[in-house]
Structure formats: C-alpha cells, structure tokens
C-alpha atoms as a PDB file:
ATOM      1  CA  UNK A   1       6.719  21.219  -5.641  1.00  0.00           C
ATOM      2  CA  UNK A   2       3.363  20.776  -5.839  1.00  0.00           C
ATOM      3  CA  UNK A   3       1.125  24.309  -7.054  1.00  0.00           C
ATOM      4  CA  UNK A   4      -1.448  25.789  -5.228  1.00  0.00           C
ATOM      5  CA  UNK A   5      -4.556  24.884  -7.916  1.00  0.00           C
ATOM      6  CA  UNK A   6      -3.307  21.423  -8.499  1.00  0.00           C
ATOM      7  CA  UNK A   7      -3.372  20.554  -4.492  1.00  0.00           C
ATOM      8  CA  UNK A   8      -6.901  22.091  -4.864  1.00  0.00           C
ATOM      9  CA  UNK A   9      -8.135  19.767  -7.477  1.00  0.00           C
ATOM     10  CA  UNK A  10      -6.457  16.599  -5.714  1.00  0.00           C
ATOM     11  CA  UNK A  11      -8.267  17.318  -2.609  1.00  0.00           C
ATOM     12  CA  UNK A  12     -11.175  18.256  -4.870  1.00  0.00           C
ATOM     13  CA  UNK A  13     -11.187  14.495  -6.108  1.00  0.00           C
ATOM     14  CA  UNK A  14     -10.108  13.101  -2.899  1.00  0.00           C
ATOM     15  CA  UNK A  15     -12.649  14.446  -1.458  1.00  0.00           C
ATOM     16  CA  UNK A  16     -15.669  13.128  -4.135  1.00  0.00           C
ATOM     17  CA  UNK A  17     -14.147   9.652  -3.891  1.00  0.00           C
ATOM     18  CA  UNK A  18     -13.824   9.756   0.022  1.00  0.00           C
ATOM     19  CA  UNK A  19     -17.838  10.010  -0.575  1.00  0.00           C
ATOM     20  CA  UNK A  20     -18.438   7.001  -3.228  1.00  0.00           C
ATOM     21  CA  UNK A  21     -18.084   9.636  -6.312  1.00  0.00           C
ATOM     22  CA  UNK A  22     -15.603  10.965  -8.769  1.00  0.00           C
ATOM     23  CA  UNK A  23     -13.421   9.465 -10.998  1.00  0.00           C
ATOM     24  CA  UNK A  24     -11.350   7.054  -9.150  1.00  0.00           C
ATOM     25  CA  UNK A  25      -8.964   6.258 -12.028  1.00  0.00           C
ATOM     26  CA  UNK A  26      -8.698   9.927 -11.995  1.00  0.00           C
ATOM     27  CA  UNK A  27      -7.686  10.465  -8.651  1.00  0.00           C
ATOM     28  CA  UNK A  28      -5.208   7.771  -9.059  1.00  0.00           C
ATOM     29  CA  UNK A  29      -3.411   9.328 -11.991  1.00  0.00           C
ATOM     30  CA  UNK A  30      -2.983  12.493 -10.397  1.00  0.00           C
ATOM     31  CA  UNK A  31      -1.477  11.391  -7.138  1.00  0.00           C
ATOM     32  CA  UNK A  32       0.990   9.515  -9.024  1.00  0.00           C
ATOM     33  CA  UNK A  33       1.382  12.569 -11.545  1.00  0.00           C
ATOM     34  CA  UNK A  34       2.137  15.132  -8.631  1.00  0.00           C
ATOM     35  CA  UNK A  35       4.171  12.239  -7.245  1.00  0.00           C
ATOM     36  CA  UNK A  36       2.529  12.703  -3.732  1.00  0.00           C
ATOM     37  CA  UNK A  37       2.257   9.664  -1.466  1.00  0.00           C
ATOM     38  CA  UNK A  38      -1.352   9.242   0.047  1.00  0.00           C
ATOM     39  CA  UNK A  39      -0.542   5.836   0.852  1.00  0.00           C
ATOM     40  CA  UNK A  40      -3.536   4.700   2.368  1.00  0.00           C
ATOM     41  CA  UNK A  41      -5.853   6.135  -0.170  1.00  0.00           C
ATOM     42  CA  UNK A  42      -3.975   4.694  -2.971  1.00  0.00           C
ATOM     43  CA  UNK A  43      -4.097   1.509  -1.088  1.00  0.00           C
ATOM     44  CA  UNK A  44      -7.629   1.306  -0.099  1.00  0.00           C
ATOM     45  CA  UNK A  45      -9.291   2.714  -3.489  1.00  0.00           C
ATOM     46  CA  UNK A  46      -6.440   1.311  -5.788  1.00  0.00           C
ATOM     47  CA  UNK A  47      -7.599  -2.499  -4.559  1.00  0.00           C
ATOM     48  CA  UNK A  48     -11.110  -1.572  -5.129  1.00  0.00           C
ATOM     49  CA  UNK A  49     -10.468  -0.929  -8.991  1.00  0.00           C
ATOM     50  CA  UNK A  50      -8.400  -4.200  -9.574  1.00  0.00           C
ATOM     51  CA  UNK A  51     -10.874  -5.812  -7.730  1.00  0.00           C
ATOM     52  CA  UNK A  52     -13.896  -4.523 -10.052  1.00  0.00           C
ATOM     53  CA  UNK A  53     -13.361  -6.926 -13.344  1.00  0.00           C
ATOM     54  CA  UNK A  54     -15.679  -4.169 -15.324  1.00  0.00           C
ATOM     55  CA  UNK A  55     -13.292  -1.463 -13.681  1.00  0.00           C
ATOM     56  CA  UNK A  56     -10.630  -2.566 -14.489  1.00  0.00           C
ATOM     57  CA  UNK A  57     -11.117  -3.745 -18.334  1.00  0.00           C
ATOM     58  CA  UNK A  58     -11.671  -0.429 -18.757  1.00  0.00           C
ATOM     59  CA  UNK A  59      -8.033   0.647 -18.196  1.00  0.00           C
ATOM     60  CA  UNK A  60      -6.474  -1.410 -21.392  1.00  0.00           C
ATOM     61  CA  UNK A  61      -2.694  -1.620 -20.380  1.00  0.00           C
ATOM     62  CA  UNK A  62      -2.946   1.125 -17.847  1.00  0.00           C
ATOM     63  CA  UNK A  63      -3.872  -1.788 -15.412  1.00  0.00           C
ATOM     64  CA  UNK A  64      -0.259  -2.458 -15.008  1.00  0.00           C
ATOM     65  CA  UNK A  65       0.526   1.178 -14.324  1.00  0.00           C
ATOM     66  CA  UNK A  66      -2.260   0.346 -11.331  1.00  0.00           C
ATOM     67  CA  UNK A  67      -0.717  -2.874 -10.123  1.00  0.00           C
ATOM     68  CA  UNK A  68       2.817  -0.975  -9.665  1.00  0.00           C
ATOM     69  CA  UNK A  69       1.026   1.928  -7.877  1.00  0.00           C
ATOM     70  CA  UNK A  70      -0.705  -0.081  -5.729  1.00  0.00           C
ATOM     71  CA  UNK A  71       2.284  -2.460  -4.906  1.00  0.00           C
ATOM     72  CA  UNK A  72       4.118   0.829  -3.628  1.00  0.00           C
ATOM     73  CA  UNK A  73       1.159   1.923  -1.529  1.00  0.00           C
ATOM     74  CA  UNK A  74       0.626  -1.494   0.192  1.00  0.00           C
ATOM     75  CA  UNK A  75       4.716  -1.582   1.170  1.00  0.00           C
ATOM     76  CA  UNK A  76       4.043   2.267   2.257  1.00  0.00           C
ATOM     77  CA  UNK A  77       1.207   0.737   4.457  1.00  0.00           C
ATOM     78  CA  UNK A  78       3.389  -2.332   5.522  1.00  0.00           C
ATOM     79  CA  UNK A  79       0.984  -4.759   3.969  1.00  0.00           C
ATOM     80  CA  UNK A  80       3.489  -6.861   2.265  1.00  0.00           C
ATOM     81  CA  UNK A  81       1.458  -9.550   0.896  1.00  0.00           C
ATOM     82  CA  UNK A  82      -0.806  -7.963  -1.145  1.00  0.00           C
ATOM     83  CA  UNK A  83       2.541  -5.923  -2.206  1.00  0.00           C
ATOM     84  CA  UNK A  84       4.145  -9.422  -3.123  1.00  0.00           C
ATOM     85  CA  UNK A  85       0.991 -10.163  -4.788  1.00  0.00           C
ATOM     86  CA  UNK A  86       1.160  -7.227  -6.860  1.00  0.00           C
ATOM     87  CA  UNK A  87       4.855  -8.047  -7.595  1.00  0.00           C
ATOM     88  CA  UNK A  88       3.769 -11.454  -8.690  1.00  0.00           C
ATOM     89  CA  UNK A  89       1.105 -10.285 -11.608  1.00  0.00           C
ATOM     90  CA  UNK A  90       3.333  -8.338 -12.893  1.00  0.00           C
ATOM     91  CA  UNK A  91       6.682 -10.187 -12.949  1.00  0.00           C
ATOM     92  CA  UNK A  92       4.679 -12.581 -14.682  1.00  0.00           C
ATOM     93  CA  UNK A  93       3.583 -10.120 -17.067  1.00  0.00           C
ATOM     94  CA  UNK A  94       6.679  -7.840 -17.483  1.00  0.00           C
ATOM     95  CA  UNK A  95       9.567 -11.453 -16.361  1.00  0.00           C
ATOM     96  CA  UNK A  96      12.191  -9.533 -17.845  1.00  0.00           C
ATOM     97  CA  UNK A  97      11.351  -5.953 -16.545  1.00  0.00           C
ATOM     98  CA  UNK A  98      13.881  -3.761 -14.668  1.00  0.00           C
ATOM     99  CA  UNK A  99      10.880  -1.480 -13.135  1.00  0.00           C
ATOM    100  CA  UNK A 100       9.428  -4.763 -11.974  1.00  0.00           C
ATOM    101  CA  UNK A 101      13.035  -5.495 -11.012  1.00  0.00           C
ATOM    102  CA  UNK A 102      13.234  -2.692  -8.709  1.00  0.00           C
ATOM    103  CA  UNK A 103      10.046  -3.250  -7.018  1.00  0.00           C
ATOM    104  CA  UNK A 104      11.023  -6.894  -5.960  1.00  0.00           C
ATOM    105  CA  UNK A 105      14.407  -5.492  -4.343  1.00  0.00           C
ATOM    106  CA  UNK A 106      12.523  -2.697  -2.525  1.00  0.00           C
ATOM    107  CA  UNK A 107       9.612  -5.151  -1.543  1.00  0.00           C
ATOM    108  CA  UNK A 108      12.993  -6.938   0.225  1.00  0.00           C
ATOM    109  CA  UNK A 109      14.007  -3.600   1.572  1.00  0.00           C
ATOM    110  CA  UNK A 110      10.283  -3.215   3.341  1.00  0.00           C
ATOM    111  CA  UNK A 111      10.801  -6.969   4.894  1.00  0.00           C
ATOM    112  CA  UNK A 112      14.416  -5.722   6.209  1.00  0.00           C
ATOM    113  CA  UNK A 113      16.146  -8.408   3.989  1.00  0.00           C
ATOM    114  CA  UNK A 114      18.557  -6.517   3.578  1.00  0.00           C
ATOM    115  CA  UNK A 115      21.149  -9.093   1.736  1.00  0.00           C
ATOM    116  CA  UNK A 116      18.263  -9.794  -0.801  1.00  0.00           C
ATOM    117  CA  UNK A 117      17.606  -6.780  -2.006  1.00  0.00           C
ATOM    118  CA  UNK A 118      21.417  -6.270  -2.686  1.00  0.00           C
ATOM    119  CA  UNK A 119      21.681  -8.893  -4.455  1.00  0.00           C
ATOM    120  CA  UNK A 120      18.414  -8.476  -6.478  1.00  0.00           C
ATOM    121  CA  UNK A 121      19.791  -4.545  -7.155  1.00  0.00           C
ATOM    122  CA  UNK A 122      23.293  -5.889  -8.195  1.00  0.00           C
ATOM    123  CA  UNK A 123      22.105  -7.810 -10.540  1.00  0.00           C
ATOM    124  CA  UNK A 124      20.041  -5.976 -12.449  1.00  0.00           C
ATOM    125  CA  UNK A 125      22.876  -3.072 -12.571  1.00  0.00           C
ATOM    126  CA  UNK A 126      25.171  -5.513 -14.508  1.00  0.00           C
ATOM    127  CA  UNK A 127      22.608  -5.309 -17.127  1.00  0.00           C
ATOM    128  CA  UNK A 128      21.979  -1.633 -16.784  1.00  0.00           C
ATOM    129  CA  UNK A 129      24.364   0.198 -15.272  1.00  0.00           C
ATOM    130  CA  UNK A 130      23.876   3.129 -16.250  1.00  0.00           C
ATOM    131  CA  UNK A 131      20.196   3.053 -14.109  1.00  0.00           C
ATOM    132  CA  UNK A 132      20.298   5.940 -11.230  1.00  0.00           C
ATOM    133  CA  UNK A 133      17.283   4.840  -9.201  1.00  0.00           C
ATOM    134  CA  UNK A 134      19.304   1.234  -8.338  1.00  0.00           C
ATOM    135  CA  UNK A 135      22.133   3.173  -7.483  1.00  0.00           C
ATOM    136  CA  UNK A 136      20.057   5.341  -5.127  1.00  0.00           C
ATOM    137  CA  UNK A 137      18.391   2.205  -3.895  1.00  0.00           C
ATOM    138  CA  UNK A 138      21.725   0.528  -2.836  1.00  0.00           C
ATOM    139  CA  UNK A 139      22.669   3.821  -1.152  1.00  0.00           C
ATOM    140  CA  UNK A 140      19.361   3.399   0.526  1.00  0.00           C
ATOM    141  CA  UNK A 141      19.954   0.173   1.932  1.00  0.00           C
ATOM    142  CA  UNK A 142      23.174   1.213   3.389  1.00  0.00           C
ATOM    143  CA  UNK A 143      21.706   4.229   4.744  1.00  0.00           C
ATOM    144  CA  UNK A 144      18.700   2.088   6.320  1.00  0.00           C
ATOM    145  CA  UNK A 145      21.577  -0.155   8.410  1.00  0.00           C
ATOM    146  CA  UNK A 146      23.332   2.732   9.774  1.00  0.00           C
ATOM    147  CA  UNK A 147      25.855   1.878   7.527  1.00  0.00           C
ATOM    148  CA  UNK A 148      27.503   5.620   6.811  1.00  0.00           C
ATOM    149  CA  UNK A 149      30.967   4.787   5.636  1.00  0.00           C
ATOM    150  CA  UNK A 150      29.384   2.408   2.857  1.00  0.00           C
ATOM    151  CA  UNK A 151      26.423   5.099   1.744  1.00  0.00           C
ATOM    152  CA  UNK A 152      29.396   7.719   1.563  1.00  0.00           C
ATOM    153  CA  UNK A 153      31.111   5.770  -1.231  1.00  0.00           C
ATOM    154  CA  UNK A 154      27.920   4.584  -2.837  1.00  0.00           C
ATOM    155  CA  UNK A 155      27.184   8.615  -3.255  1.00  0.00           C
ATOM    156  CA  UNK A 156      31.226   9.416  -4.565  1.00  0.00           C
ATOM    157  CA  UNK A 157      31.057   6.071  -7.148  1.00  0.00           C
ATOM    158  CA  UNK A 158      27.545   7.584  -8.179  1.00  0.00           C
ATOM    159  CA  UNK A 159      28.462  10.899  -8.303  1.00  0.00           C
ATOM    160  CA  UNK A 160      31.608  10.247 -10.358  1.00  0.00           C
ATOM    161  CA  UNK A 161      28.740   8.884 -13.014  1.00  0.00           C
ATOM    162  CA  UNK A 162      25.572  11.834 -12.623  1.00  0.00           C
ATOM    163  CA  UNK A 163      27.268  14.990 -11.457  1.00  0.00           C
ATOM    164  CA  UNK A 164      24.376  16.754 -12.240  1.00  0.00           C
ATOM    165  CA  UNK A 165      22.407  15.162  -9.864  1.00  0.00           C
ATOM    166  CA  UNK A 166      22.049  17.910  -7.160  1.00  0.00           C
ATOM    167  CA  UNK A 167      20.128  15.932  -4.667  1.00  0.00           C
ATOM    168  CA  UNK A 168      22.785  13.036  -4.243  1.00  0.00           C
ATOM    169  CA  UNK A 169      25.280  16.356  -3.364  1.00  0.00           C
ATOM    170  CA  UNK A 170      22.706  17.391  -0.924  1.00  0.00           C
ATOM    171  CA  UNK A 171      22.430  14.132   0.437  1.00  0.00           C
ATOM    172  CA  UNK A 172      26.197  13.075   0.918  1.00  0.00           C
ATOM    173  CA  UNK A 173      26.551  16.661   2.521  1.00  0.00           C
ATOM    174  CA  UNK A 174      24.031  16.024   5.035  1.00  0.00           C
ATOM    175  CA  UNK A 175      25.773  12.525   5.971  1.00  0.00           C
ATOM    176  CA  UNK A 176      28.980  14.047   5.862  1.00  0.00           C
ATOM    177  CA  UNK A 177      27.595  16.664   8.330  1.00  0.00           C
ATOM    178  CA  UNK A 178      25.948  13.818  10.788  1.00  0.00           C
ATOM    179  CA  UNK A 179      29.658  12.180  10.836  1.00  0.00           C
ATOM    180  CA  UNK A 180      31.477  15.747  11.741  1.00  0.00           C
ATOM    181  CA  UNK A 181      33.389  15.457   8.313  1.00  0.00           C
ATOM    182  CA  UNK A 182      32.875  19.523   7.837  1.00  0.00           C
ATOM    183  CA  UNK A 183      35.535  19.986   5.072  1.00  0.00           C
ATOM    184  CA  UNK A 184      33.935  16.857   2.771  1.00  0.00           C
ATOM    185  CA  UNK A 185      30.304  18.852   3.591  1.00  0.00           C
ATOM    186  CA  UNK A 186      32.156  21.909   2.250  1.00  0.00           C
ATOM    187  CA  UNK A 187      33.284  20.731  -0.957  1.00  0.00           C
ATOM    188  CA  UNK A 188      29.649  19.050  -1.464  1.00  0.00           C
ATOM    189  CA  UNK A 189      27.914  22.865  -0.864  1.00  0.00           C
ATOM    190  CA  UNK A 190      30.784  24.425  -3.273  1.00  0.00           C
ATOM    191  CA  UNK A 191      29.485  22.261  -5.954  1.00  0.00           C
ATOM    192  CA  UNK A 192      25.926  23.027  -5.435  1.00  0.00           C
ATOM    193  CA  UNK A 193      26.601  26.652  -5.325  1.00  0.00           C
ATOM    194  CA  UNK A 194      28.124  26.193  -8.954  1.00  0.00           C
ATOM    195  CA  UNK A 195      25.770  24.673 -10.211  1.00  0.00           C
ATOM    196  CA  UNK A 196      22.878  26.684  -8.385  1.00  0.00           C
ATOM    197  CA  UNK A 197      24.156  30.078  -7.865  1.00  0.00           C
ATOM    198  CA  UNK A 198      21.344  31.945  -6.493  1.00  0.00           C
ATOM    199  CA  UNK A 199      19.845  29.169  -4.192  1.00  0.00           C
ATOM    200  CA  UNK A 200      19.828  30.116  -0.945  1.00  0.00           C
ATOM    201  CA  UNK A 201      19.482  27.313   0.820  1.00  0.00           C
ATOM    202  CA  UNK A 202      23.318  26.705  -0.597  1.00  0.00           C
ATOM    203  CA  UNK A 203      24.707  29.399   0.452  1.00  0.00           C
ATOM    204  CA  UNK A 204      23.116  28.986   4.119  1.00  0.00           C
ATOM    205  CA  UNK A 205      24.055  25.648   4.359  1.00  0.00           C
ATOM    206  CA  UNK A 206      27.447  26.289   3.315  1.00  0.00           C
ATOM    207  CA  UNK A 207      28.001  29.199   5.815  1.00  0.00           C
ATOM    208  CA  UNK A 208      26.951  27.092   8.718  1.00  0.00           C
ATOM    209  CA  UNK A 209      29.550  24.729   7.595  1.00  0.00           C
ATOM    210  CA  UNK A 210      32.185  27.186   7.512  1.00  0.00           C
ATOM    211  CA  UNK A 211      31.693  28.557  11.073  1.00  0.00           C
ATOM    212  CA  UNK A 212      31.200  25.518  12.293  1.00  0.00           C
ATOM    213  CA  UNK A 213      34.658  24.502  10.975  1.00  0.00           C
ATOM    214  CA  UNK A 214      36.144  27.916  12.473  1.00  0.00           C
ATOM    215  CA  UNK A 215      39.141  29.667  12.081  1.00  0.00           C
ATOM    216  CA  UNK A 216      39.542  33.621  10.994  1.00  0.00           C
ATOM    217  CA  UNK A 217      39.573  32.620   7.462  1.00  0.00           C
ATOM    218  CA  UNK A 218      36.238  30.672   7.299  1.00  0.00           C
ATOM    219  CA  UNK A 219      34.767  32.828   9.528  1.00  0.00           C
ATOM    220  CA  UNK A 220      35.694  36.056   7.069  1.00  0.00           C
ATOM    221  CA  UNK A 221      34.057  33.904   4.318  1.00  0.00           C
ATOM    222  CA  UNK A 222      31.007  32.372   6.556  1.00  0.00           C
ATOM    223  CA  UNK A 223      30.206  35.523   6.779  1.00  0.00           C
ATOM    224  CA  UNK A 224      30.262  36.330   3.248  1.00  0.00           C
ATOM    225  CA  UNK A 225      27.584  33.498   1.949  1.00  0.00           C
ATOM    226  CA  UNK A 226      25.930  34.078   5.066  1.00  0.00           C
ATOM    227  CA  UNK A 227      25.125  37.825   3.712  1.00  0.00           C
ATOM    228  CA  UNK A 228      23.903  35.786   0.223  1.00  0.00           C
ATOM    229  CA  UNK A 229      21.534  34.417   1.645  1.00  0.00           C
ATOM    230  CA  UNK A 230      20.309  37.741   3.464  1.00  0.00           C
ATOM    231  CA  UNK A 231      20.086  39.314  -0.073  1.00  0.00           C
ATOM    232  CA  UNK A 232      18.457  36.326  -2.234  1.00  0.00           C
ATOM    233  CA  UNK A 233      15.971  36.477   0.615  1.00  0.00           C
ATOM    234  CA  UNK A 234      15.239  39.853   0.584  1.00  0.00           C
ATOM    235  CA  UNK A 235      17.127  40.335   3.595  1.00  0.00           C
ATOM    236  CA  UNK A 236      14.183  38.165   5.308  1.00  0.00           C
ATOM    237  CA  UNK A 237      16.445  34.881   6.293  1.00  0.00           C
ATOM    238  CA  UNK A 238      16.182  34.693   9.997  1.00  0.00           C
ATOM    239  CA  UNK A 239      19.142  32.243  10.449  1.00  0.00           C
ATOM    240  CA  UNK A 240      21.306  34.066   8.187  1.00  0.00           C
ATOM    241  CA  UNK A 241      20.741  37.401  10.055  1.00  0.00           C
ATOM    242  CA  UNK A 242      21.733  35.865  12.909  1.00  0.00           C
ATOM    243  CA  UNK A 243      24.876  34.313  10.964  1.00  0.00           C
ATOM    244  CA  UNK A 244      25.967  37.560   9.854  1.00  0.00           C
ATOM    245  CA  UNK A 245      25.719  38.803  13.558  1.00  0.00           C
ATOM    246  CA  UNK A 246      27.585  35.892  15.055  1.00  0.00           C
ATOM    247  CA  UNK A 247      30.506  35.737  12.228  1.00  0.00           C
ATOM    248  CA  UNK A 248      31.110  39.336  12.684  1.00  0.00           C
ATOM    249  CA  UNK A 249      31.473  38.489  16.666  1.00  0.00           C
ATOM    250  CA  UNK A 250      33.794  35.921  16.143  1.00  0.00           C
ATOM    251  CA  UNK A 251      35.750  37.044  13.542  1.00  0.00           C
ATOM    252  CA  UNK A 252      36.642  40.414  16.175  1.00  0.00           C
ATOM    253  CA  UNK A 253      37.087  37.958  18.694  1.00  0.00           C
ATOM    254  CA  UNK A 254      40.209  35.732  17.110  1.00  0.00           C
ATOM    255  CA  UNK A 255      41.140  39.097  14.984  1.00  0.00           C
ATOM    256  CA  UNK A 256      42.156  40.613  18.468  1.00  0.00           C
ATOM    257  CA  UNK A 257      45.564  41.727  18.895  1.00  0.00           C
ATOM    258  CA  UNK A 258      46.028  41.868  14.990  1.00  0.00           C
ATOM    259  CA  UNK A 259      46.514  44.254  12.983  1.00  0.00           C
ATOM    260  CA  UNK A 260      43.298  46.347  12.090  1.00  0.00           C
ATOM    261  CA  UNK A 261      42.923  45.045   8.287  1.00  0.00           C
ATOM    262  CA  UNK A 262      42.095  41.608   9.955  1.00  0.00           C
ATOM    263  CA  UNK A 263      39.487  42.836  12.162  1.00  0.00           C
ATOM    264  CA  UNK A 264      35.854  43.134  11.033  1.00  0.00           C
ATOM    265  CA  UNK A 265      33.902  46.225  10.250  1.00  0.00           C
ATOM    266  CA  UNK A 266      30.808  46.292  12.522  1.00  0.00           C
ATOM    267  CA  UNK A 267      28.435  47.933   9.874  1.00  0.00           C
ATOM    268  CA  UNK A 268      27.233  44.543   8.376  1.00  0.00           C
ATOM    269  CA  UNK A 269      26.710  43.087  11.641  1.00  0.00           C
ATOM    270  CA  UNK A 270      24.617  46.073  12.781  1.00  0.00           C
ATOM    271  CA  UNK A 271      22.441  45.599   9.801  1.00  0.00           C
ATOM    272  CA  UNK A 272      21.495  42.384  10.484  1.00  0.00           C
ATOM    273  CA  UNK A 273      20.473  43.161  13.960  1.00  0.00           C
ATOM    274  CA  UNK A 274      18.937  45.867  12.915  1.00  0.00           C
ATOM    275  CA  UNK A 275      16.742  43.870  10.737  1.00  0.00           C
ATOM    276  CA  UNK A 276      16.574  41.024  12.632  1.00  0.00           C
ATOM    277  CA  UNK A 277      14.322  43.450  15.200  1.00  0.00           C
ATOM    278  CA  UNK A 278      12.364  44.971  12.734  1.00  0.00           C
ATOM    279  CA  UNK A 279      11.482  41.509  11.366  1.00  0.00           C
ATOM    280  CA  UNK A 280      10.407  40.496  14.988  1.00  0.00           C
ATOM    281  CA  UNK A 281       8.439  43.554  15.821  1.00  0.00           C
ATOM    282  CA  UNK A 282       6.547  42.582  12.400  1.00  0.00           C
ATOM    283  CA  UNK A 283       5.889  39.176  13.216  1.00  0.00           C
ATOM    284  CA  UNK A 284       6.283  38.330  17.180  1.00  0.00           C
ATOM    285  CA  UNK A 285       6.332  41.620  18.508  1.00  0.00           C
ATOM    286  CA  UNK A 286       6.239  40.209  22.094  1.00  0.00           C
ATOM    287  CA  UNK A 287       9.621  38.415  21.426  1.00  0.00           C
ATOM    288  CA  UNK A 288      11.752  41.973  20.955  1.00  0.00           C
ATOM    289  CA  UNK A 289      12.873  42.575  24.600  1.00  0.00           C
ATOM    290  CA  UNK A 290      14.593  38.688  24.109  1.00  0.00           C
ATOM    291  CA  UNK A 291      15.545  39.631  20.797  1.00  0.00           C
ATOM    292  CA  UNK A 292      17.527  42.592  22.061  1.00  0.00           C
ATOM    293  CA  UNK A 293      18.786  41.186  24.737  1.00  0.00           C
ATOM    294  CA  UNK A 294      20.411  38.323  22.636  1.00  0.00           C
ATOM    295  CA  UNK A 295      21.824  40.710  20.482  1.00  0.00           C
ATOM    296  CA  UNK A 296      23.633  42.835  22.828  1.00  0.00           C
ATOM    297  CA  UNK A 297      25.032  40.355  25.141  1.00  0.00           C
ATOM    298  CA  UNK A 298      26.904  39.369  21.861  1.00  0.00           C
ATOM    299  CA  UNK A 299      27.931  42.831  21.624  1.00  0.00           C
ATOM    300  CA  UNK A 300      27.302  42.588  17.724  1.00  0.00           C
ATOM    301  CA  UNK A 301      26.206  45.492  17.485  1.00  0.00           C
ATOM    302  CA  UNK A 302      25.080  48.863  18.938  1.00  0.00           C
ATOM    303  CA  UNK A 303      21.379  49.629  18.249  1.00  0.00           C
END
C-alpha cells in the first residue's frame, strides 16, 4: 500500500514532468518502485527517454530496466508493437532471460493468443520450476478464457508448492465463491485466518461464507467470526454489524422448537444494532428512520 508522503512526491514529480521539468528518470523509478501502474505516463515519457540518444547513455545498464518498463506500459495501453519492439531489444540483449521470457508470453496474453503464451510459459517452467510469477501467469490465462475448473487446479498444484502465498488463497476463494463451491471457499478462509489471525477482512469473508452455507451449526459459528471482525474494527465494521444481527435472527429461527441451550442469546445481536444506529446517526444521520426500520422488521433486537 502505497503511504501518504510517497503518493505526494509521485504526484509532486508527475506533476513537474507533466510541465517539461523534473527528473524524468526519476519519476520513472518511483512508479515502478511503488509498483503503481500510470500506464500512459510511463508510456508517453518512457519513449521520450529511449528516444533521446544523450538521455539515454546516461542510464548505463538501467536502460534495460527502461525497455522492460516501457514494454509493460505499451501492452497496458494496447500498443502492441512498440511492446513487441521493446521485447525484441531486449531478447536480443538478455536471449536466454526468463524475465524477458515472461514478457514475450504475456505480450501473447495482450494479443489473446492464448495457446502461445502457454506454450511460451511451459517452457520456461521446465527450466525453472520453481518460478511463482509463471505459475500465476498460467492461472491467468485460464482465468482470462473463463476457464474456472482449469484456474482452480492451477491454484491447488501451486499452492501445494508456496503455501505461504496468501493472495493465491484469496484468489482461489473468490473463484470458488463465483462457482457456489462454499465449503472449498471455507477451507481457503480457514487457512488465511491461520496464517493471519487478526485480519479482518478473513474473518468477514469467512462469516459470509458460513451463513451463506447455512445450517444451525455455521450459523452459531458465522456469528462468531462475524463478532471478530466487529472487535478488530473497533466495533466500526458495518457489514459485520449487520452479520451479527442477521446470524442471531437465523440461528432463533431454525433453533425453534429446541431445547433452549440451542437457541441464541439476544444480547450480542442487540449490540450490534445498537451500534449499527449510533454509527449512522454519526455519519448519515438522515438514514436512521431506514436504519431502524430494517432492524426491527428482523426483530433482532429490541432498541
């Protein structure tokens, strides 16, 4: 995530550049740096420096660190020959390169050549294998044709290899989620929530899973990481408030007829509501009344 003072100096030296000043070299460096994708920026001013012989002499070896930055930008901006051309220099520079290597399969992934790319990406992981961004570009590709099924194992066979890798968890639970596969998206939350106990985002995500899977059980325990996420946000989640307030409905719901250690206490519930209207009155006072409303027609709680 990119801090408050370094946005400030990028659009400091975005700014001086826009206006034929500043370091352009510079600005370059710390786009890249921050990893933030001003495309047509990087494009427009990155072109300008190869094309300036004196300019670019100036940058020793860093002018190949400029050709692959601009060869990203132009397939950002769709302009794939002066991307290919990009490719070209260096491939003749770097023939036996794997980062060169990946830029020619995704400069096939911006044509839609789908096939090519594959090929281009299996190849270079029989010589390295052990590379995660190829992986995560095959994934990609299967991704990009709709292809679910095939980006679900790509994420399991990669997984199996970089465990660690809590993004690709977050990923294949979000396209577990798209194909109603609400136990797999479980699992894929439980892990995170290992590894990242006091996220969250984790435990929200997780306790939308659960209810939406259903059952008194889930519900009970919905409610539960629902309620961690109200207290690592200082009680300030909105959508976890109204978790807590829609578990504890439920859960009453399926737990009547039982006997009364299966039905739920109303307290928590009541809390969240209770919350959930202060936070409005602090923020959208004129939104209460609905508030309210919503609330008791749920018969949550009792205000």
């Amino acid at each position: 995530m990119v801090g408050v003072a370094e946005e400030a100096e990028l659009n400091r030296l975005e700014l001086q550049v826009e206006n034929g000043g500043g370091n352009v070299w510079e600005y370059l460096c710390l786009v890249k740096k921050l990893k933030i994708r001003r495309s047509k920026n990087v494009l427009r001013h990155g072109l300008a420096l190869l094309g300036d012989s004196k300019g670019r002499s100036k940058l020793g070896g860093d002018v190949w660190t400029l050709y692959e930055q601009v060869a990203i930008a132009a397939m950002d901006c769709w302009s794939l020959e002066i991307a290919k051309d990009c490719i070209q220099t260096l491939m003749k520079k770097f023939p036996e390169s794997i980062r060169v290597g990946r830029l020619e399969g995704m400069w096939f992934e911006a044509k839609g050549s789908w096939a090519q790319a594959d090929k281009v990406y299996s190849g270079l992981l029989e010589e390295h294998p052990l590379d995660q961004q190829i992986h995560k570009r095959k994934i990609a590709i299967a991704k990009a044709q709709g292809k679910l099924l095939e980006a679900v194992e790509g994420l399991n066979k990669y997984l199996d290899i970089f465990m660690a890798d809590h993004d690709a968890w977050r990923e294949l639970a979000d396209i577990y989620i798209s194909l109603q596969m609400y136990k797999q998206a479980a699992f894929c939350f439980e892990e995170l929530i290992l590894a990242q106990p006091s996220n969250p985002l984790f435990h929200l995500s997780y306790a939308e899973v659960l209810y939406t899977l259903g059952g008194l059980e889930n519900l009970k325990l919905s409610k539960k990481y629902y309620a961690a996420a109200v207290d690592f946000t200082g009680g300030r989640n909105t959508r976890a408030l109204y978790g807590v307030c829609l578990c504890g409905v439920a859960i009453n719901q399926l737990a009547k007829g039982r006997s009364r250690e299966e039905k739920e206490s109303s307290e928590l519930p009541s809390l969240a509501a209770a919350a959930l209207v202060k936070d409005y009155k602090q923020r959208s006072a004129e939104k209460v009344p609905l508030v309210m409303s919503v609330l008791e027609q749920m018969k949550a709680i009792s205000l």
